[in-house]
Protein backbone atom coordinates (compact mmCIF):
# COMPACT_ATOMS: atom_id res chain seq x y z
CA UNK A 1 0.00 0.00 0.00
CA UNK A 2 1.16 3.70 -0.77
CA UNK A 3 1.89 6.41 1.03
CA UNK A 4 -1.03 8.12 0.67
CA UNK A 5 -4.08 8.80 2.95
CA UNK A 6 -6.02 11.60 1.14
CA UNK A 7 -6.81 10.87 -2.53
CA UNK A 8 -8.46 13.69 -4.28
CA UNK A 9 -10.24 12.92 -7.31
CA UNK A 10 -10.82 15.43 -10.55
CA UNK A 11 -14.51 14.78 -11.76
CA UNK A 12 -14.43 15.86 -15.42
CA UNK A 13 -12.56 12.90 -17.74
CA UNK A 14 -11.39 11.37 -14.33
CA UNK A 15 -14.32 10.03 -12.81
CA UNK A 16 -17.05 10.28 -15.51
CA UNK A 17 -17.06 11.57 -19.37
CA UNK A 18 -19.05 14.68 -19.88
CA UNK A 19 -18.01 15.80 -23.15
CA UNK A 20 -21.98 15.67 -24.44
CA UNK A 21 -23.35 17.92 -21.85
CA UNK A 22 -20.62 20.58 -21.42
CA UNK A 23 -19.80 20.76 -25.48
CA UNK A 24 -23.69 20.94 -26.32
CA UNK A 25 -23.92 23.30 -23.12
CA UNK A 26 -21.04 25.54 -24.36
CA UNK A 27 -22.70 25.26 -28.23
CA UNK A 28 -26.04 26.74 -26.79
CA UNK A 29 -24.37 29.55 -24.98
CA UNK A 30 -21.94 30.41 -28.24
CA UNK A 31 -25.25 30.21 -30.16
CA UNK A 32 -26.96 32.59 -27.53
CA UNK A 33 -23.91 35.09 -28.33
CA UNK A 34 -24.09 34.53 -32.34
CA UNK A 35 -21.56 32.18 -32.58
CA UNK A 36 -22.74 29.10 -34.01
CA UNK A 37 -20.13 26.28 -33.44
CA UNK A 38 -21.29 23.09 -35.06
CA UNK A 39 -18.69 20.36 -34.43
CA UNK A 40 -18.80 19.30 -30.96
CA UNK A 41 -15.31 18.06 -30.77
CA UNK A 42 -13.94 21.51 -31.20
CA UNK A 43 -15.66 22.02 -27.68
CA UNK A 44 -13.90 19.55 -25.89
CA UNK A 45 -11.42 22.02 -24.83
CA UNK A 46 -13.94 23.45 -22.18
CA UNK A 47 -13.86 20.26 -20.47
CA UNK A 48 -11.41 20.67 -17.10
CA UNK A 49 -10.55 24.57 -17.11
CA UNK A 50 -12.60 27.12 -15.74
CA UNK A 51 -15.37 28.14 -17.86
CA UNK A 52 -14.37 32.19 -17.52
CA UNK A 53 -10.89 30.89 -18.38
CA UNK A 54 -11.97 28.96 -21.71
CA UNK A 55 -14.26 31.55 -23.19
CA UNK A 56 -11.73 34.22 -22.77
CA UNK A 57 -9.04 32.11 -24.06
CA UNK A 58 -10.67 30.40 -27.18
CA UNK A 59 -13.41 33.21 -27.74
CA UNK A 60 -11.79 35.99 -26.93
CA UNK A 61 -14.59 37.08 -24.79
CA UNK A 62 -13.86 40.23 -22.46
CA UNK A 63 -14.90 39.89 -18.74
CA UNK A 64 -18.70 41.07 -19.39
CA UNK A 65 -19.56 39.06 -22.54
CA UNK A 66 -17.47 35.81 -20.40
CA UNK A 67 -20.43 36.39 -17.33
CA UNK A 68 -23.32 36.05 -20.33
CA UNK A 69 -21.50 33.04 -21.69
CA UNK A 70 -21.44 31.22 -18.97
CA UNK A 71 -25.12 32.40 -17.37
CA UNK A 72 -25.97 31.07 -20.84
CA UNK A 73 -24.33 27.46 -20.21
CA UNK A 74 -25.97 27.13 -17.12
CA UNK A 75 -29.06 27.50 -18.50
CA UNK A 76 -29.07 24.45 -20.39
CA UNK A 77 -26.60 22.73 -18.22
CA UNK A 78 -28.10 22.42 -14.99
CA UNK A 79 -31.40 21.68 -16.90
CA UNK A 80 -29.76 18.94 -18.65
CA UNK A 81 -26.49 18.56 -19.59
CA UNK A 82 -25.03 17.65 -16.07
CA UNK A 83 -27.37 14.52 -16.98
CA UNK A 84 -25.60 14.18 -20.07
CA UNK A 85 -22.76 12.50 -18.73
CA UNK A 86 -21.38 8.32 -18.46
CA UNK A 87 -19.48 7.30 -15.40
CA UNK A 88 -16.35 5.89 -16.37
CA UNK A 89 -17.00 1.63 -16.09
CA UNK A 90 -14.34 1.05 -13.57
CA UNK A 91 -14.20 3.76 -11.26
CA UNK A 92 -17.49 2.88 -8.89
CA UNK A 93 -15.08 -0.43 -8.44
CA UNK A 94 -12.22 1.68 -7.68
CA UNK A 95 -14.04 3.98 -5.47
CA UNK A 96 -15.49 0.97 -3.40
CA UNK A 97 -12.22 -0.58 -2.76
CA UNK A 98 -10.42 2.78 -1.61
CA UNK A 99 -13.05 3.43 0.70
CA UNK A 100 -13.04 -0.35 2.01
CA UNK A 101 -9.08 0.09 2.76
CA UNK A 102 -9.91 3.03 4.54
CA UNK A 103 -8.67 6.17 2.32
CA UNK A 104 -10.03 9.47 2.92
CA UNK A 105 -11.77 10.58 -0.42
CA UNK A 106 -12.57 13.87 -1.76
CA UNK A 107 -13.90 15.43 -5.08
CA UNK A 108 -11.57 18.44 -6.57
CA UNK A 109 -12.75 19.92 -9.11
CA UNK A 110 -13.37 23.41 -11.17
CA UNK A 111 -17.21 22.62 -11.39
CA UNK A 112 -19.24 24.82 -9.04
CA UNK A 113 -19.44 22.39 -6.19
CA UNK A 114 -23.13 22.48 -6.04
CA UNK A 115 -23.62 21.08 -9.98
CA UNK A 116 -20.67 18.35 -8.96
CA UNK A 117 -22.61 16.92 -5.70
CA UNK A 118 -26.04 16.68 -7.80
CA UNK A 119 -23.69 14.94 -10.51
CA UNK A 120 -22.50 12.74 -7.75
CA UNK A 121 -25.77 11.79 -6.31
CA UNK A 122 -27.10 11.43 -9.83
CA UNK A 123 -24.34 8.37 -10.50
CA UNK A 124 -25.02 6.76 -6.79
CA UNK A 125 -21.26 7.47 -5.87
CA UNK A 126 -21.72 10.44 -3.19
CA UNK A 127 -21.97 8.21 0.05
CA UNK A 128 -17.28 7.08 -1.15
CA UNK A 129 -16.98 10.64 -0.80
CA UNK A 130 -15.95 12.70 2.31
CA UNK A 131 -15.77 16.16 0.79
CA UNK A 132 -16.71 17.37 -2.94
CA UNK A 133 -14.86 21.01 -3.11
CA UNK A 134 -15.27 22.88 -6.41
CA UNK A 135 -15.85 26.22 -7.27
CA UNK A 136 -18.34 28.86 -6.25
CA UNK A 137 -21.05 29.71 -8.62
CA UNK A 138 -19.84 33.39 -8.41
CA UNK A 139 -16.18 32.25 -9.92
CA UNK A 140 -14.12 32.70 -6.92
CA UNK A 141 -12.23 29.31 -6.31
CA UNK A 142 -12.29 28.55 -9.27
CA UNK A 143 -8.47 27.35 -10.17
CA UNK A 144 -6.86 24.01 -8.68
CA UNK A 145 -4.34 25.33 -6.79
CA UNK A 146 -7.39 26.86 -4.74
CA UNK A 147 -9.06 24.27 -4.76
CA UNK A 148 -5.72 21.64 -3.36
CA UNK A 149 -5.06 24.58 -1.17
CA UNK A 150 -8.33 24.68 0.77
CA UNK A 151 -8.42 20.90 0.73
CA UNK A 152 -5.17 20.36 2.27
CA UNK A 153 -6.53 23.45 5.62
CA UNK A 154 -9.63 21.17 5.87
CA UNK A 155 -7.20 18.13 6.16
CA UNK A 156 -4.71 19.83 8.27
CA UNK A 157 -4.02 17.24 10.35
CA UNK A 158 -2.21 15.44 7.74
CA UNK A 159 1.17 16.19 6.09
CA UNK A 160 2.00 16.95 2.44
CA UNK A 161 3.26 13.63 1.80
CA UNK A 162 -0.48 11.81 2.48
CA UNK A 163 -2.03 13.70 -0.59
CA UNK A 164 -2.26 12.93 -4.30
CA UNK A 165 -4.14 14.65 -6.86
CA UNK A 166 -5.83 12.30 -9.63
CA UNK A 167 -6.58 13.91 -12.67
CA UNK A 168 -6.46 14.18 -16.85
CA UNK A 169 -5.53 17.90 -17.29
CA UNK A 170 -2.56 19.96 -16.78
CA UNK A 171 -4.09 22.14 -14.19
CA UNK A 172 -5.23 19.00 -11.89
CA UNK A 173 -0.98 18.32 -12.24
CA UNK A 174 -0.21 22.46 -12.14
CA UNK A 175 -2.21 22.88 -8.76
CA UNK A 176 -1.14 19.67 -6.90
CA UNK A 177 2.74 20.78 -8.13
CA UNK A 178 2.03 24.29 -6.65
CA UNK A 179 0.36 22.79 -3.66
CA UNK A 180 3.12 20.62 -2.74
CA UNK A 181 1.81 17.68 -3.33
CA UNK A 182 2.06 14.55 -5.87
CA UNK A 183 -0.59 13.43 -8.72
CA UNK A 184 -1.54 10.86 -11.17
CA UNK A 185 -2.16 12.02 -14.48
CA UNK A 186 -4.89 9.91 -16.40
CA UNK A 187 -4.65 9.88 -20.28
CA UNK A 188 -8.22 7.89 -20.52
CA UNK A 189 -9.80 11.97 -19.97
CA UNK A 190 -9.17 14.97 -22.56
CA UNK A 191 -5.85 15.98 -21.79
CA UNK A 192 -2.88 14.46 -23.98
CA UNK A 193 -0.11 12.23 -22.93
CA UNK A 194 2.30 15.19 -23.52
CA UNK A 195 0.07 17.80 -22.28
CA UNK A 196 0.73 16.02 -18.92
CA UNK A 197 4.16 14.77 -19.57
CA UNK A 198 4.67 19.03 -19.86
CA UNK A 199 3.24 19.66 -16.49
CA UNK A 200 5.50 17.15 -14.49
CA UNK A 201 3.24 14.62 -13.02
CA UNK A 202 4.13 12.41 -10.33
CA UNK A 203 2.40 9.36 -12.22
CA UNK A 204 0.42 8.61 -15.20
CA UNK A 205 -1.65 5.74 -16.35
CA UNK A 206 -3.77 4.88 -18.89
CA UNK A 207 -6.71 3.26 -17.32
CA UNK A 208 -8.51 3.09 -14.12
CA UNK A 209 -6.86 0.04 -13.14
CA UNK A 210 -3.69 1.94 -13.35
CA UNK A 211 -4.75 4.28 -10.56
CA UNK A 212 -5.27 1.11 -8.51
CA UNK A 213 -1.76 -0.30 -8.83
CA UNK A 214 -0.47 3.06 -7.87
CA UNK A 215 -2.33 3.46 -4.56
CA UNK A 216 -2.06 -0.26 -3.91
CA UNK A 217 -5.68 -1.58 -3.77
CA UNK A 218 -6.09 -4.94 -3.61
């Protein structure tokens, strides 16, 4: 068994796919704002980042016209396209056995925290979960180094060394690295092999299974 004690789990492309609500969510708002995007896969880029961070960087969008965008994708995606979403087949396994060897769990992720517990709930996986910690509907905690950060005061009884950040974009890796703490990129999400490699992960595997070997789960 590893090191670790505290395993905190991205939700986008780590624990489930969501690339048909977000992209059609994103579509709807672009469409709202006269943009009409109609291959989905160029949307797949909104899935991990923050969704002021995406609009502004692939849209160009200035700070008022990024607020309408994304009042826009919640209009469709707490309606629907959080539903829109397939757990990935081997995690509720994973999940089981991490929480039968005793592992503190905890959700970490850029999605306003109250869309990610409904998400949660929705799958049947809230009750392996001892914290979900996203980001506030109003922006504000919005990147993953926040996110780690306010993780590791809730868990301050623990040291550095019991925390690892599992994720499949570079800012799941960025924020554990400027946290202090280690991670396990996942290439079976939306970020590449050397879009990870680049942000200096302690790990990386391919599959679910992978993640198991690392922490040791029998």
């Amino acid at each position: 068994m590893t090191k670790y004690k505290v395993i905190l789990f991205d939700l986008d492309g780590t624990i489930s796919d969501p690339k048909t609500g977000i992209t059609k969510s994103v579509q709807y708002a672009l469409q709202k704002m006269n943009i009409n995007e109609l291959n989905l896969d160029k949307l797949e880029c909104f899935i991990g980042p923050p969704l002021h961070v995406s609009f502004a960087e692939f849209y160009g969008f200035d700070e008022v016209n990024t607020q309408r965008a994304i009042d826009f994708y919640r209009e469709r995606f707490k309606n629907k396209g959080m539903f829109e979403n397939k757990l990935y087949s081997a995690i509720p396994l994973l999940l089981d056995c991490l929480r039968k060897q005793q592992y503190t769990l905890v959700v970490a992720t850029s999605k306003p925290t109250v869309f990610s517990e409904q998400i949660l709930n929705y799958f049947d996986i809230d009750k392996y979960f001892d914290l979900v910690v996203g980001s506030n509907l109003d922006g504000t905690r919005s990147s993953k180094t926040e996110i780690i950060q306010y993780i590791i005061q809730k868990y301050n009884e623990n040291s550095l060394d019991d925390f690892v950040m599992i994720g499949d974009r570079k800012h799941d890796i960025i924020g554990a690295n400027n946290a202090g703490i280690d991670s396990i990129g996942v290439t079976y999400g939306y970020g590449s092999l050397k879009e990870l490699n680049d942000s200096n992960p302690t790990h990386i595997v391919n599959r679910v299974d992978g993640i198991k070997d690392i922490l040791g789960v029998l």
